[in-house]
C-alpha atoms as a PDB file:
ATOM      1  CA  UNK A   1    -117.417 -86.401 144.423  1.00  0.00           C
ATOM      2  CA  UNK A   2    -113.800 -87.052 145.516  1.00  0.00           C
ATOM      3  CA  UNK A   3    -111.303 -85.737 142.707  1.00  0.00           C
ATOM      4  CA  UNK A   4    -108.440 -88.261 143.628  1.00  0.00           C
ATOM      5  CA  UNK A   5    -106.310 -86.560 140.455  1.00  0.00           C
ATOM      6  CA  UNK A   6    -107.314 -82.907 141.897  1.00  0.00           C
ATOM      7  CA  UNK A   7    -105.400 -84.110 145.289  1.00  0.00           C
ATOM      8  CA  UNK A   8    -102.652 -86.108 143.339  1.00  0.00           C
ATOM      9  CA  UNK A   9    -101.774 -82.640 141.379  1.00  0.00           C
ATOM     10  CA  UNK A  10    -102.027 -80.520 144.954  1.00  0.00           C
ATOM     11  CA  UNK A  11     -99.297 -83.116 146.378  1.00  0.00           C
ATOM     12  CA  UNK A  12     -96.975 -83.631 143.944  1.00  0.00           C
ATOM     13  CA  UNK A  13     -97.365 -80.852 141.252  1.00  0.00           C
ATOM     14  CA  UNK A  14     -97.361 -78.370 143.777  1.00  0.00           C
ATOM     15  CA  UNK A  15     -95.373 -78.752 146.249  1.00  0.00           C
ATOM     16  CA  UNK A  16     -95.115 -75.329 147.368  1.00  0.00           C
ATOM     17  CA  UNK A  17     -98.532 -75.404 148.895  1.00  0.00           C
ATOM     18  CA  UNK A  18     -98.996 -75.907 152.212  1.00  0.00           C
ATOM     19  CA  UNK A  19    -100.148 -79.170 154.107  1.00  0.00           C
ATOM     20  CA  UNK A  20    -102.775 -77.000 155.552  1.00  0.00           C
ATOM     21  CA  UNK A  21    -104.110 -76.135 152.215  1.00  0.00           C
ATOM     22  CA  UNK A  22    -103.896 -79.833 150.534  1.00  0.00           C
ATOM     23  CA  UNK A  23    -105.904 -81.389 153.460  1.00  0.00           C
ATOM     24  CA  UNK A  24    -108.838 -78.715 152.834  1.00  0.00           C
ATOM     25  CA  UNK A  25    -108.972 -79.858 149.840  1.00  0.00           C
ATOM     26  CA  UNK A  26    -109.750 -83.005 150.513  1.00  0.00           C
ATOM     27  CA  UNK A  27    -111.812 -82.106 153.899  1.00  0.00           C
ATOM     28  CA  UNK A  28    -114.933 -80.652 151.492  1.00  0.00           C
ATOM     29  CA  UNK A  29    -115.666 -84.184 150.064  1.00  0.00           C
ATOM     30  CA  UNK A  30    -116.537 -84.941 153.315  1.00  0.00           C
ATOM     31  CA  UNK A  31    -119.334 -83.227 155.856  1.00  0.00           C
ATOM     32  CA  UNK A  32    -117.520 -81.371 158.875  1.00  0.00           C
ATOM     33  CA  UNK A  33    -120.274 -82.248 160.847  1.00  0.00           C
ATOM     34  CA  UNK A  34    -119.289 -86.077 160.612  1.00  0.00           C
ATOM     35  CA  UNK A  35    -117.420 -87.415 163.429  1.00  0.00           C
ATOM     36  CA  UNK A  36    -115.741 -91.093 163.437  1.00  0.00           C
ATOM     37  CA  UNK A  37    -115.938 -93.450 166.439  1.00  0.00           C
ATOM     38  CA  UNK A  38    -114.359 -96.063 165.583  1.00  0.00           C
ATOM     39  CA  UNK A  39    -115.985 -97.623 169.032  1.00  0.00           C
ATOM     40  CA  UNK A  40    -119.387 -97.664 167.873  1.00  0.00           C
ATOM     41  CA  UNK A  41    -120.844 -99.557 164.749  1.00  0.00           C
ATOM     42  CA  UNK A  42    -122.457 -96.634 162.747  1.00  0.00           C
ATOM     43  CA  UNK A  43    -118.809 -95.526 160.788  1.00  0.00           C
ATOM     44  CA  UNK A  44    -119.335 -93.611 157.633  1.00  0.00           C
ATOM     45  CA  UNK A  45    -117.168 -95.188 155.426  1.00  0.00           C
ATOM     46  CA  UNK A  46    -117.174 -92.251 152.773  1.00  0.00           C
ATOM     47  CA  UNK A  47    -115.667 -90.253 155.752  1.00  0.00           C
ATOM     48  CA  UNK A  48    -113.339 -92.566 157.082  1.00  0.00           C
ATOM     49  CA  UNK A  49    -111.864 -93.158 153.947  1.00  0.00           C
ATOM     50  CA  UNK A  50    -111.182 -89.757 153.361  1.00  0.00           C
ATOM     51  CA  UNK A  51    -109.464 -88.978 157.045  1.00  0.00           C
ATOM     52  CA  UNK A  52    -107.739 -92.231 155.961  1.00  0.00           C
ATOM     53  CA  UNK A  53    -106.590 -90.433 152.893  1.00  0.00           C
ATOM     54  CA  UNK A  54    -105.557 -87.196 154.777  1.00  0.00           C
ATOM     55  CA  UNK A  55    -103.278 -89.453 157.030  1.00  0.00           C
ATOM     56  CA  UNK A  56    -101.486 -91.096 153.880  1.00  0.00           C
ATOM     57  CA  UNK A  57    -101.179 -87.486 152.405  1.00  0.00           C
ATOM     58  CA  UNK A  58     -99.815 -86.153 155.554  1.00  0.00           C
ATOM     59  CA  UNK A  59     -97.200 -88.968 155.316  1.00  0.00           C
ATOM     60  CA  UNK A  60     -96.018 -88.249 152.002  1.00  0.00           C
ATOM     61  CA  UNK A  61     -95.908 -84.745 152.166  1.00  0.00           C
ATOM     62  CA  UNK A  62     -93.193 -85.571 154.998  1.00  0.00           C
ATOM     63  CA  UNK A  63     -91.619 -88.283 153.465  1.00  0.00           C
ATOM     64  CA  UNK A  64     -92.733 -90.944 155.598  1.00  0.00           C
ATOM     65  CA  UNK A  65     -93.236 -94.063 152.802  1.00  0.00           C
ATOM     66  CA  UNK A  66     -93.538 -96.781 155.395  1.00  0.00           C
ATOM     67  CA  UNK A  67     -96.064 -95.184 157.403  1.00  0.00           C
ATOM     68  CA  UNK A  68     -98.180 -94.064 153.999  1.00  0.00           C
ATOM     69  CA  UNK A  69     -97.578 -97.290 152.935  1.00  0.00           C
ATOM     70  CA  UNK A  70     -98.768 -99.509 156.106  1.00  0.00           C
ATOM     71  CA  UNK A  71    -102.186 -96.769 155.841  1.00  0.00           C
ATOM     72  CA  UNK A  72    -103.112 -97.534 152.557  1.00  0.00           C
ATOM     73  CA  UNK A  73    -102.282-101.457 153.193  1.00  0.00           C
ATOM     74  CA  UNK A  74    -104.958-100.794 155.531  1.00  0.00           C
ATOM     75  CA  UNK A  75    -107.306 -99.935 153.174  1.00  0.00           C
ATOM     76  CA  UNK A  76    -107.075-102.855 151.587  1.00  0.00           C
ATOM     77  CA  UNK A  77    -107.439-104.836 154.033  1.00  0.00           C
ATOM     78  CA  UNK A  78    -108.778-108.762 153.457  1.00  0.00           C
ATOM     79  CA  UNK A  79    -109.676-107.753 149.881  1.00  0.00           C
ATOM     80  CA  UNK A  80    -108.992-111.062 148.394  1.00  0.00           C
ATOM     81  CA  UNK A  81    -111.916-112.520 150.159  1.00  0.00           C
ATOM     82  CA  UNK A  82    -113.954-111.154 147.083  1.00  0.00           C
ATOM     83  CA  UNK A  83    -114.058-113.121 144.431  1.00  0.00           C
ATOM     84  CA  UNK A  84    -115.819-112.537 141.292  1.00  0.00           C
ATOM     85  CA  UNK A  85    -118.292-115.411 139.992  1.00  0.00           C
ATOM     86  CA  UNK A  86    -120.676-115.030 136.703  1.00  0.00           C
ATOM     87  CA  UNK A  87    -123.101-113.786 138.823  1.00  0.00           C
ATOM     88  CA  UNK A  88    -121.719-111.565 141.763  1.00  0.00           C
ATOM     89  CA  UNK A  89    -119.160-108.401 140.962  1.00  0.00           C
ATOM     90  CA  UNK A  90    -117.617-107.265 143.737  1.00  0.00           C
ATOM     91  CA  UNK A  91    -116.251-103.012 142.835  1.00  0.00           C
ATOM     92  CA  UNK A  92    -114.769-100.468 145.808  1.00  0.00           C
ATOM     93  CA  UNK A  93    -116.932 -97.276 143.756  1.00  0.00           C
ATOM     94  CA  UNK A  94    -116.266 -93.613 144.837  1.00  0.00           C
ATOM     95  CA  UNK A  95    -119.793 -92.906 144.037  1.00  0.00           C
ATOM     96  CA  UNK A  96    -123.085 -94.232 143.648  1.00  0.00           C
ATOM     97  CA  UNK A  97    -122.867 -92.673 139.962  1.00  0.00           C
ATOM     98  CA  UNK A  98    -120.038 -94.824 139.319  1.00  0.00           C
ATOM     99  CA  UNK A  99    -121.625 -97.822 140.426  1.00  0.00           C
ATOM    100  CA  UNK A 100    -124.685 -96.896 138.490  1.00  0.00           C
ATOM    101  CA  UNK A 101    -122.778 -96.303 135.068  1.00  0.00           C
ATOM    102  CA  UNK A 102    -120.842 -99.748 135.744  1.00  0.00           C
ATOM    103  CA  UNK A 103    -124.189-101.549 135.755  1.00  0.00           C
ATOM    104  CA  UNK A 104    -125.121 -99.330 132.377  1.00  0.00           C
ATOM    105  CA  UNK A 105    -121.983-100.461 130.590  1.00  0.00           C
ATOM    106  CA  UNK A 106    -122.001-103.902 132.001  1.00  0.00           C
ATOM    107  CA  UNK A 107    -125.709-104.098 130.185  1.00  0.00           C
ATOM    108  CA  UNK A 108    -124.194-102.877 127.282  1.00  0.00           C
ATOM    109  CA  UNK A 109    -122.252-106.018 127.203  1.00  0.00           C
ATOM    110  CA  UNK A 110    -125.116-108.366 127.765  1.00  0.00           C
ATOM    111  CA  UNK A 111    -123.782-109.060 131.176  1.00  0.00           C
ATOM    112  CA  UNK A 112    -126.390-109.922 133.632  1.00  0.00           C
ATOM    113  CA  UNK A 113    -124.413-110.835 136.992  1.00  0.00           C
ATOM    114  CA  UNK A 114    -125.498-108.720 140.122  1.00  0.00           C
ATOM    115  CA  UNK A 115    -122.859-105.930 140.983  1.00  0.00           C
ATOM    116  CA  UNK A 116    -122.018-104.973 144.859  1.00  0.00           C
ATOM    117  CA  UNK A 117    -120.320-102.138 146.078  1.00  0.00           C
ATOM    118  CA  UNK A 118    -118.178-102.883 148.568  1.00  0.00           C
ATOM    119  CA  UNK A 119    -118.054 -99.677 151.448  1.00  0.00           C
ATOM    120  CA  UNK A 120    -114.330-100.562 151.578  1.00  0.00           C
ATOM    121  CA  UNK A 121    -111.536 -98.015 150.477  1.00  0.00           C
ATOM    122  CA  UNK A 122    -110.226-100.770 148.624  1.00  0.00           C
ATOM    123  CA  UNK A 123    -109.746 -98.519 144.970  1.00  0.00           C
ATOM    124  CA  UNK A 124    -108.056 -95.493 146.810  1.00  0.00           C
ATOM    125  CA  UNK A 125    -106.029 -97.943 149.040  1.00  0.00           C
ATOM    126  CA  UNK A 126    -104.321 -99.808 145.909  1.00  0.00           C
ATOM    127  CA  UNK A 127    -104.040 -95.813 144.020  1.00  0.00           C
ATOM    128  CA  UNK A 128    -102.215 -94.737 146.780  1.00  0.00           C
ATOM    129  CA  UNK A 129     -99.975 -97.645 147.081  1.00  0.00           C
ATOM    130  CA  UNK A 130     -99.307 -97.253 143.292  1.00  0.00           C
ATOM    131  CA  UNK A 131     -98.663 -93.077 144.523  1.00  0.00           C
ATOM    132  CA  UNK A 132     -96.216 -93.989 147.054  1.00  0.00           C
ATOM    133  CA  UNK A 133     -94.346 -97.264 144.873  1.00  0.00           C
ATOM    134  CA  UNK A 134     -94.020 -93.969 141.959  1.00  0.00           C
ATOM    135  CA  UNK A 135     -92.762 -91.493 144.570  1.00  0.00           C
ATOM    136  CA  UNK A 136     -90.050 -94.521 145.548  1.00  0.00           C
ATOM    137  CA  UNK A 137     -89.196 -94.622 141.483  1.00  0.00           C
ATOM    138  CA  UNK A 138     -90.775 -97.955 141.467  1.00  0.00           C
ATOM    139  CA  UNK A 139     -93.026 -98.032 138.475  1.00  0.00           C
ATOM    140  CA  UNK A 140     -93.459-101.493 137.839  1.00  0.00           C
ATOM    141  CA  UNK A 141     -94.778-101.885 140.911  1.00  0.00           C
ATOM    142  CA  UNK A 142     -96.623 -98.476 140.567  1.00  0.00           C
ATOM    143  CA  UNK A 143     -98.756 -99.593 136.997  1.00  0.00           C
ATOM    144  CA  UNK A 144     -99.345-102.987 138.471  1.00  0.00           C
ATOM    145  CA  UNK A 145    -101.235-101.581 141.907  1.00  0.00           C
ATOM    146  CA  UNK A 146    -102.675 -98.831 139.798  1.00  0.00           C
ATOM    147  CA  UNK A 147    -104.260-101.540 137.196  1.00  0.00           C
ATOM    148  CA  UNK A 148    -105.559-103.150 140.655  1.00  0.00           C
ATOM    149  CA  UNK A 149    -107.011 -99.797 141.553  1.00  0.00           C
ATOM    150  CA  UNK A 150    -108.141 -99.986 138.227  1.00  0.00           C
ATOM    151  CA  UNK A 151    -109.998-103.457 138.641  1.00  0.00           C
ATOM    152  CA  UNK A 152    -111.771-102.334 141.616  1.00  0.00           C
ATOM    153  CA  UNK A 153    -112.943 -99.320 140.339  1.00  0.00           C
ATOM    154  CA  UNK A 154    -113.084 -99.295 136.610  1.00  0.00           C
ATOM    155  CA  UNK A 155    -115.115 -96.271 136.258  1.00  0.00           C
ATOM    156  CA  UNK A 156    -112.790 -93.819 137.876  1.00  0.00           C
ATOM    157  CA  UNK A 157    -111.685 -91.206 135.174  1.00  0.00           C
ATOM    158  CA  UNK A 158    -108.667 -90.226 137.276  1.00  0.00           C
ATOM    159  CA  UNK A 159    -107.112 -93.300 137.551  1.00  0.00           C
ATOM    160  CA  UNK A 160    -107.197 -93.391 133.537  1.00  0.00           C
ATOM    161  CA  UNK A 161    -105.085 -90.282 133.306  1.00  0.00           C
ATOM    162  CA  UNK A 162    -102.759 -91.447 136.130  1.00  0.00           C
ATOM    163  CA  UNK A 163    -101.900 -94.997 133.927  1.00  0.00           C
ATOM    164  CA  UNK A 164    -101.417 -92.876 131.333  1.00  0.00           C
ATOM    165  CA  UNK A 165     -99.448 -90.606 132.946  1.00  0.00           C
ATOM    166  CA  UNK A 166     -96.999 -93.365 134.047  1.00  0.00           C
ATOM    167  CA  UNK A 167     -96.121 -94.584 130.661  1.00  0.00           C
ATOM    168  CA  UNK A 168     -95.340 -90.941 129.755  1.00  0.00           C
ATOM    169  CA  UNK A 169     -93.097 -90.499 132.721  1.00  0.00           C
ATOM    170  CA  UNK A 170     -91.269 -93.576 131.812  1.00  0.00           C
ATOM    171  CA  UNK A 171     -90.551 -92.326 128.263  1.00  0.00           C
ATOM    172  CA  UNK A 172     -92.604 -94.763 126.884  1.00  0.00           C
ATOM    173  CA  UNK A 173     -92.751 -93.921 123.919  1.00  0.00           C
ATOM    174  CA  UNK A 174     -93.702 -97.091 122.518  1.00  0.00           C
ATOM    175  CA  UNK A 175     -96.626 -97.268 123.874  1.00  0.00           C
ATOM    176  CA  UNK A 176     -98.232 -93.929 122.808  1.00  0.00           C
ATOM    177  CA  UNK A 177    -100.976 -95.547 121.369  1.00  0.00           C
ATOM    178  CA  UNK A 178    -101.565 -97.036 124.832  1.00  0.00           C
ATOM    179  CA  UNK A 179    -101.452 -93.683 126.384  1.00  0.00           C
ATOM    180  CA  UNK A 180    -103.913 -92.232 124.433  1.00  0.00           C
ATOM    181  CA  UNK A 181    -106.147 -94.992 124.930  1.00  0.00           C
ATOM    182  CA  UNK A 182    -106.027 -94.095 128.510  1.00  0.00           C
ATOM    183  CA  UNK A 183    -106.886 -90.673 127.982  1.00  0.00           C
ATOM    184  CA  UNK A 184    -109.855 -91.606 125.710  1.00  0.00           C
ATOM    185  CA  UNK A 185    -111.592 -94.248 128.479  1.00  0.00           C
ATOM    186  CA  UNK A 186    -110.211 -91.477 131.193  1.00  0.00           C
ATOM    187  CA  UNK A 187    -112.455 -88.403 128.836  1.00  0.00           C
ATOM    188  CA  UNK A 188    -115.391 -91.086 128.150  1.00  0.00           C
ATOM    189  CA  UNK A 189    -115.583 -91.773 132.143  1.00  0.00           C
ATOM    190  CA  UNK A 190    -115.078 -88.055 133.659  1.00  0.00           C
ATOM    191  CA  UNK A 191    -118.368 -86.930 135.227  1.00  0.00           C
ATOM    192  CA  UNK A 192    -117.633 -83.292 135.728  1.00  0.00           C
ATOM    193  CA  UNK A 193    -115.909 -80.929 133.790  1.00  0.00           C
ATOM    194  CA  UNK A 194    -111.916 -80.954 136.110  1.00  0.00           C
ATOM    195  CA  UNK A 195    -111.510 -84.268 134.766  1.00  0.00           C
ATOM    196  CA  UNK A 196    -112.762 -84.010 131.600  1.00  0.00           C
ATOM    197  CA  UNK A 197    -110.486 -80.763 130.937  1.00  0.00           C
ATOM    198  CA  UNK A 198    -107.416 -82.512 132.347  1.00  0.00           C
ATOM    199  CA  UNK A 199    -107.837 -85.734 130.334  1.00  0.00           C
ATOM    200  CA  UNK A 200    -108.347 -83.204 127.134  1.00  0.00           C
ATOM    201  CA  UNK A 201    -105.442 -81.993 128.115  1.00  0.00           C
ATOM    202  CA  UNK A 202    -103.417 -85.030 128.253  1.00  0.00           C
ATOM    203  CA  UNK A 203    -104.678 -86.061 124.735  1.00  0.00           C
ATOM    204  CA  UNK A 204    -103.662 -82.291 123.372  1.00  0.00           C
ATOM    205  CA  UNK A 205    -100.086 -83.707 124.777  1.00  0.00           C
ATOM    206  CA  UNK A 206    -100.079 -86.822 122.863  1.00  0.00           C
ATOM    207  CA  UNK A 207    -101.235 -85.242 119.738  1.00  0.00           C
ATOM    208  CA  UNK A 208     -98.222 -83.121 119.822  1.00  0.00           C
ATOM    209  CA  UNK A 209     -95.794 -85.797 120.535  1.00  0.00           C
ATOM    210  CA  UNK A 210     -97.465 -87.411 117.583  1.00  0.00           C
ATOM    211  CA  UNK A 211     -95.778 -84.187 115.501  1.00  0.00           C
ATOM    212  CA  UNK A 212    -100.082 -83.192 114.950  1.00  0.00           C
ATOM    213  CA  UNK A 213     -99.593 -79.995 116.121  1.00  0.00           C
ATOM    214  CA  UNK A 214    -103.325 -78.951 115.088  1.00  0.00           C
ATOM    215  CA  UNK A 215    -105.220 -81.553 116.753  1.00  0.00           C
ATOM    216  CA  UNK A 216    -103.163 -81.011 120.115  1.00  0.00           C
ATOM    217  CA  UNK A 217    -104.001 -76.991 120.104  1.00  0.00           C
ATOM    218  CA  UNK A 218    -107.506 -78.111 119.493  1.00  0.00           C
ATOM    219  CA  UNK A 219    -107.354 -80.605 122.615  1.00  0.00           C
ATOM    220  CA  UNK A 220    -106.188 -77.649 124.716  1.00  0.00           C
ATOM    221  CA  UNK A 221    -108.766 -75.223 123.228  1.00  0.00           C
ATOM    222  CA  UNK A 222    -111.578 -77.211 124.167  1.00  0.00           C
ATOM    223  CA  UNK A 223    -110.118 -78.163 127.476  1.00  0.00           C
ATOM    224  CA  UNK A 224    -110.495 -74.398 127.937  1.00  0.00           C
ATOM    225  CA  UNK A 225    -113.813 -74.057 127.609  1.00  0.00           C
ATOM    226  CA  UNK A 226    -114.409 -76.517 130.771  1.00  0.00           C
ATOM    227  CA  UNK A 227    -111.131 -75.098 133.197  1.00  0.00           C
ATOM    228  CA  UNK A 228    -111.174 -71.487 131.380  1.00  0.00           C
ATOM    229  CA  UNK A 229    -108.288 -70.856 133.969  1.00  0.00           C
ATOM    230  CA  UNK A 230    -105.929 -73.411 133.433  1.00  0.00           C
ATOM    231  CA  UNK A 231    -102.476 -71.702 133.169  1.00  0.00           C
ATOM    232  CA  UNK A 232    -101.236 -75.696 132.047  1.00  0.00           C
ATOM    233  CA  UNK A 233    -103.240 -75.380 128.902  1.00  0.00           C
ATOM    234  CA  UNK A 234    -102.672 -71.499 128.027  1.00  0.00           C
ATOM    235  CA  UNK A 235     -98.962 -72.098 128.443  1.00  0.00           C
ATOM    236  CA  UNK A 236     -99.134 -75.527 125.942  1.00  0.00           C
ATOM    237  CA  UNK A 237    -100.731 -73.070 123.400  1.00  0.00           C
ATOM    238  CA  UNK A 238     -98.184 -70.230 124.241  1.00  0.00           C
ATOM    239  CA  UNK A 239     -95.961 -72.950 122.823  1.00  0.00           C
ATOM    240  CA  UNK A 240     -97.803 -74.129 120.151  1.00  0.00           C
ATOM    241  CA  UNK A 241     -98.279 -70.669 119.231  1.00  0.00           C
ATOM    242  CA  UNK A 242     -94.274 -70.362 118.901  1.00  0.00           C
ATOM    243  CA  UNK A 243     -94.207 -72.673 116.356  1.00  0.00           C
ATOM    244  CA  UNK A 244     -97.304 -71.999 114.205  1.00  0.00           C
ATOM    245  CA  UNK A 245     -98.881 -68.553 115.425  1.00  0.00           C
ATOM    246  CA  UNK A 246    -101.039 -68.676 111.669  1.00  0.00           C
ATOM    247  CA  UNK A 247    -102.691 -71.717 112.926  1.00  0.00           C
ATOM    248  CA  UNK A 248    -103.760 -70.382 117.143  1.00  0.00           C
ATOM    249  CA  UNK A 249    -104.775 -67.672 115.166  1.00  0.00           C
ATOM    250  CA  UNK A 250    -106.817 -69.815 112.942  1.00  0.00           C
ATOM    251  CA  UNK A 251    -108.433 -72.058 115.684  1.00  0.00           C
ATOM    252  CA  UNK A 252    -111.376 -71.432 118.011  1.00  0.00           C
ATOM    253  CA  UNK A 253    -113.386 -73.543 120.272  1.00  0.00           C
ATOM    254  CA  UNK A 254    -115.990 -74.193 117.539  1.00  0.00           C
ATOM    255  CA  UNK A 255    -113.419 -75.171 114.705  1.00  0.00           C
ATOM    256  CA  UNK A 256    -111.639 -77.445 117.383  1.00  0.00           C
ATOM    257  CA  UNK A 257    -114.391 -79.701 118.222  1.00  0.00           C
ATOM    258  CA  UNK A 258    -115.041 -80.093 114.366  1.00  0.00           C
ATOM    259  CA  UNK A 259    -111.100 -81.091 114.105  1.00  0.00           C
ATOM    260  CA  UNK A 260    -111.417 -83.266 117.094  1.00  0.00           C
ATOM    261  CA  UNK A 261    -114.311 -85.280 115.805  1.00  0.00           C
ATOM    262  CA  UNK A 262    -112.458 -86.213 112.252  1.00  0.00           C
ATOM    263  CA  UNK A 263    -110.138 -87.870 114.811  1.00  0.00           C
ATOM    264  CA  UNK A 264    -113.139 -89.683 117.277  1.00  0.00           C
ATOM    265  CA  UNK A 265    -112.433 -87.702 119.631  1.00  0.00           C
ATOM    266  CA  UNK A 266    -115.036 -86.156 121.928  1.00  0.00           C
ATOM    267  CA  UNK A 267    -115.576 -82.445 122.514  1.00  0.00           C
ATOM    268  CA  UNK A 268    -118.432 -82.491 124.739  1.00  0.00           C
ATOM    269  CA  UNK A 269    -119.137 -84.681 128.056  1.00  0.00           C
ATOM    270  CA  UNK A 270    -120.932 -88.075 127.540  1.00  0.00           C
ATOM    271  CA  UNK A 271    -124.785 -87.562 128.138  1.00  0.00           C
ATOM    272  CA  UNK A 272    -124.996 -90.916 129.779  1.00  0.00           C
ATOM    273  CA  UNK A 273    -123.905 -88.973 132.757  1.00  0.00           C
ATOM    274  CA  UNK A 274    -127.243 -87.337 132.586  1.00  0.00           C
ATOM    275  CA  UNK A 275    -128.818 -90.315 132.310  1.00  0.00           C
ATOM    276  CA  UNK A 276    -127.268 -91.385 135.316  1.00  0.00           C
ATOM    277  CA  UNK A 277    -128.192 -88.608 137.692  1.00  0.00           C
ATOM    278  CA  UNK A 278    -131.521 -88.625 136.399  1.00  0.00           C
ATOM    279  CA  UNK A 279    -132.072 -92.187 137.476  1.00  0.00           C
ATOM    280  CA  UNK A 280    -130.341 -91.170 141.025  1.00  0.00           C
ATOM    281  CA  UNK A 281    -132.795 -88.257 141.314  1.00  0.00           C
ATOM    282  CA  UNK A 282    -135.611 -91.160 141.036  1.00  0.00           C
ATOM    283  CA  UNK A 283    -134.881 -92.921 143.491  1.00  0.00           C
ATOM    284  CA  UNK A 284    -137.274 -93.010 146.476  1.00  0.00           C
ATOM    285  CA  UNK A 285    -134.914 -91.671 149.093  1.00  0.00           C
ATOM    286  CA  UNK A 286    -133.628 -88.664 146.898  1.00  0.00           C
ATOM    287  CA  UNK A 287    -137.193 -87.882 146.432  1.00  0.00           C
ATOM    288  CA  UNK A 288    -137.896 -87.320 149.778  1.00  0.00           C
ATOM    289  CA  UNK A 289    -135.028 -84.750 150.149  1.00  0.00           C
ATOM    290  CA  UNK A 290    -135.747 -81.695 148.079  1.00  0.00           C
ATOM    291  CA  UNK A 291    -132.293 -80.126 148.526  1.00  0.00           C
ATOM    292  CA  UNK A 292    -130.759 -83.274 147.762  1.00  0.00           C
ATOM    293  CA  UNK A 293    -132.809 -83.772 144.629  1.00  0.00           C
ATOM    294  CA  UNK A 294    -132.397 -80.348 143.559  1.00  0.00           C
ATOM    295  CA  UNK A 295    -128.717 -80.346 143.779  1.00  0.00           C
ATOM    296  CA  UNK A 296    -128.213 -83.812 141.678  1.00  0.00           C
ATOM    297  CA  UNK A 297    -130.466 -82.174 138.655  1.00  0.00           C
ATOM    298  CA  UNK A 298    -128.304 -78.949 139.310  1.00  0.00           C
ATOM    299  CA  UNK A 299    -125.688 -80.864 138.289  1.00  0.00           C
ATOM    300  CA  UNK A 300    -127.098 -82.581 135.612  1.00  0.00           C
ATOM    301  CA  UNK A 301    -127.687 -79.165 134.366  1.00  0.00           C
ATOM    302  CA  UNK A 302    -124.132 -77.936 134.549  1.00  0.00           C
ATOM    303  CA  UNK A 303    -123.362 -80.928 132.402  1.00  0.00           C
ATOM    304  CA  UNK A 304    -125.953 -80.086 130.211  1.00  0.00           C
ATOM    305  CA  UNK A 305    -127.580 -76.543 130.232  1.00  0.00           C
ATOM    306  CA  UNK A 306    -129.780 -77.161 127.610  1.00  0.00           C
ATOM    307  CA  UNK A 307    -131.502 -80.167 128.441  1.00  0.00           C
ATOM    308  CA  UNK A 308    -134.982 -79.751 128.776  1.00  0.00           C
ATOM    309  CA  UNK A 309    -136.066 -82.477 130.886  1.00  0.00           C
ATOM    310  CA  UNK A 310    -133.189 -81.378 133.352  1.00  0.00           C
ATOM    311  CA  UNK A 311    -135.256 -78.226 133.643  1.00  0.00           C
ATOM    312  CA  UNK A 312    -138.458 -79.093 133.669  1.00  0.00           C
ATOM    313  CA  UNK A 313    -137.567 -81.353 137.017  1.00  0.00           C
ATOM    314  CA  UNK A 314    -135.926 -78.597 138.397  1.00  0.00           C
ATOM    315  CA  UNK A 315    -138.944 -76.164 137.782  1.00  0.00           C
ATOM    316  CA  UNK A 316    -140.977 -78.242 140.303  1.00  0.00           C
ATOM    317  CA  UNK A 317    -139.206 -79.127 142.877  1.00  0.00           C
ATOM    318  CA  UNK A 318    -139.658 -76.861 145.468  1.00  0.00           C
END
């Protein structure tokens, strides 16, 4: 699965790393083995979407706006020749688990139109044109391609944490409530445990903004149970911990989730997930791939050790 906020921190977070280093990053959501010719009429679109995205993070690691720019204009190429009726959706998913858990909440909803992935780039093109309009100090125009992003693919966690994100960095103060709204869809939506620590994270920063100190250390606490490494969280409780040392001393994973749930917040990864990968796994063609199949209910597992149908799958496949 691409991490889109994973690459966003690599670029802009950290700009000491090296180009060389960013772009492997983003080279592993994609097989080596894949080759594009853009001559012939068999293109991967998963892979040329992601050399697209190297390009557009060479350019802004150099500077070069316009050229980002007119790449992820590509991207989006003709999109307005989808139109949504009552009964066609037209969404640019990463993943076939996002396209599968926008069909689960749009049946939650009672809606019954017929959903199409488009094998377009047309999510990342808009994200990155909302990247390169923030990088320019443009934010206007930054939270109005991100919401398109946003409308194209509405299950992607990452984009969630970037609105949110953008309100912060514009002292927005006002619109805290908003923020953390962003960072509760962004923690419902994340699929593996990265985004689900960082949106925790972004909550635990709210909650201290909000002056409630003991909900924020208890954001960053369980964040740290998903990303035990994360210096970002240890040095948030380092500083919580200057304030109120009684109450980090007080605090432990287990007492945290109890805290977060008097405030409806969620300590633990949404087991429709599971669900989801499960009904992957079933599908005819996964079937006939062992490895394939045995890697999805790996997952599932990671999300969930305990789950016992998880486990019993994985005990026969051979």
């Amino acid at each position: 699965m691409r991490k889109i906020l994973f690459i966003l921190v690599l670029i802009f977070l950290h700009p000491s790393l090296s180009y060389c280093q960013t772009v492997e990053a983003v080279k592993q959501l994609a097989p080596a083995s894949h080759k594009v010719d853009l001559a012939t009429q068999s293109v991967d679109p998963t892979v040329l979407s992601n050399q697209m995205m190297i390009t557009i993070m060479e350019r802004m690691k150099a500077g070069n706006y316009p050229e980002a720019k007119k790449i992820a204009l590509d991207m989006i190429l003709d999109c307005d020749k989808y139109v949504d009726t009552p009964e066609n959706e037209y969404r640019s998913f990463a993943t076939l688990m996002e396209k599968k858990l926008y069909e689960i909440y749009q049946a939650r909803e009672g809606k019954k139109g017929t959903v199409h992935w488009v094998q377009q780039p047309i999510a990342d093109g808009f994200y990155f044109l909302a990247m390169i309009a923030f990088q320019e100090q443009k934010l206007e125009e930054a939270k109005q391609y991100l919401q398109k992003a946003i409308n194209w693919d509405p299950m992607r966690s990452a984009f969630y944490m970037e609105r949110a994100y953008f309100m912060i960095a514009n002292s927005e103060t006002s619109e805290l409530a908003m923020v953390m709204a962003s960072y509760l869809k962004a923690l419902e939506l994340a699929d593996n445990f990265e985004d689900f620590a960082a949106a925790m994270r972004g909550l635990g920063y709210v909650f201290v903004d909000k002056g409630d100190i003991e909900a924020g250390l208890a954001c960053y606490l369980v964040s740290l149970t998903f990303e035990p490494a994360n210096m970002t969280a240890k040095k948030e409780i380092d500083y919580i911990r200057s304030l109120n040392p009684e109450l980090v001393k007080s605090l432990d994973a287990s007492k945290s989730a109890a805290i977060l749930s008097e405030r409806k917040v969620p300590s633990r990864m949404d087991t429709v997930h599971i669900k989801v990968l499960l009904s992957i796994a079933d599908e005819p063609s996964v079937q006939k791939r062992p490895k394939e199949l045995k890697a999805i209910l790996k997952q599932a597992l990671l999300l969930d050790p305990n789950n016992v149908e998880v486990k019993n799958r994985l005990a026969v496949v051979k």
